[in-house]
Protein backbone atom coordinates (compact mmCIF):
# COMPACT_ATOMS: atom_id res chain seq x y z
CA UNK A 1 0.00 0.00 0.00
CA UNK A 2 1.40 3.28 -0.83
CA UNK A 3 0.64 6.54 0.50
CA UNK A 4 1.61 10.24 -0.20
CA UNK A 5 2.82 12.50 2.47
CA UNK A 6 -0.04 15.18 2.18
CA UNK A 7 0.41 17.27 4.87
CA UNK A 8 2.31 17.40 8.78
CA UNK A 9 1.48 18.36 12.12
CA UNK A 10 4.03 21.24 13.73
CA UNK A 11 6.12 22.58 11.42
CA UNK A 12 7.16 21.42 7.63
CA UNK A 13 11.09 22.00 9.13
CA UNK A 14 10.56 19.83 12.03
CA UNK A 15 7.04 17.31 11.94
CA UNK A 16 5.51 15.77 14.94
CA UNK A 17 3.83 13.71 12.70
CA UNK A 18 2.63 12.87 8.98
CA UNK A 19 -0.73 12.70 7.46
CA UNK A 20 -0.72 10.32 4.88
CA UNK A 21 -3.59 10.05 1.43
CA UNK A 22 -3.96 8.17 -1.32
CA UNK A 23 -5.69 8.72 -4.29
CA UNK A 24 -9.09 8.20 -4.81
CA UNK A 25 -11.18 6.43 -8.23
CA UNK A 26 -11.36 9.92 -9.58
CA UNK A 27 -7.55 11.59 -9.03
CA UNK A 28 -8.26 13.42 -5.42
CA UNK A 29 -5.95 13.12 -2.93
CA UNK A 30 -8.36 11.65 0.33
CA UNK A 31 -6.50 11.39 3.88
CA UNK A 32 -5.98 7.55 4.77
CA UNK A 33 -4.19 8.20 8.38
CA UNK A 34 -2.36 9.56 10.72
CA UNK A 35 1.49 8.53 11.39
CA UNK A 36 2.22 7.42 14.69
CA UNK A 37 4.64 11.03 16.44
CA UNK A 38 7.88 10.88 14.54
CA UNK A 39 11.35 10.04 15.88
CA UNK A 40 13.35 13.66 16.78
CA UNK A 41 15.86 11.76 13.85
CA UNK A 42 12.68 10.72 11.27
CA UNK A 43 11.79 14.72 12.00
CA UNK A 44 15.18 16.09 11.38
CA UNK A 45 15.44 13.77 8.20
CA UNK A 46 12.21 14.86 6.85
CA UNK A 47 11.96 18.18 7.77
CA UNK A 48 15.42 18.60 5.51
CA UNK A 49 13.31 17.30 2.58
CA UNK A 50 9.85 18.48 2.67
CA UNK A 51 8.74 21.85 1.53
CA UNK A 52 5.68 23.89 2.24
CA UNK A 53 2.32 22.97 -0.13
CA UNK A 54 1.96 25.99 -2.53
CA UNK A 55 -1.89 26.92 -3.41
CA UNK A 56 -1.94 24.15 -6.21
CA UNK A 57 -1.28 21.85 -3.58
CA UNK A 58 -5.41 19.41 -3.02
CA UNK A 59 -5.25 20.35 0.72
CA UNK A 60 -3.85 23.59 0.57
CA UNK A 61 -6.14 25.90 3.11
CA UNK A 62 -8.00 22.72 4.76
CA UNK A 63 -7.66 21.66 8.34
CA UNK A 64 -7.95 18.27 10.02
CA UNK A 65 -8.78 17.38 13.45
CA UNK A 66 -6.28 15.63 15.52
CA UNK A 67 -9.16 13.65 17.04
C-alpha cells in the first residue's frame, strides 16, 4: 500500500507527525491516516526534505482534526 505524504502536524522543518492520502477512483488526494509522532531523527530527516504545499497543492487551506 502506498501513501503520499499530504500534509504534517508542527512545522514542515521539524514534523511531529505525517498525514498520509492516497488517491481516490477519480484523481483526489483523500487522507488515509495519521502517522504514529515521529522520531526527533525521522523529523530532522524529513523536515530537511519536505517543503511547504503551494496553493496548487489538493489540501492547501484545509484543516484536520487531531481527534
Amino acid at each position: 500500500m502506498e501513501g503520499i505524504i499530504g500534509a504534517v502536524t508542527g512545522k514542515v522543518t521539524a514534523p511531529r507527525s505525517l498525514l498520509l492520502g492516497r488517491l481516490d477512483a477519480a484523481g483526489r488526494l483523500r487522507l488515509a491516516t495519521r502517522s504514529t509522532p515521529l522520531s526527533r531523527r525521522a523529523s530532522g530527516e524529513l523536515g530537511d526534505v519536505l517543503r511547504p504545499a503551494r496553493a496548487e497543492h489538493p489540501w492547501w487551506g484545509r484543516t484536520f482534526s487531531a481527534g
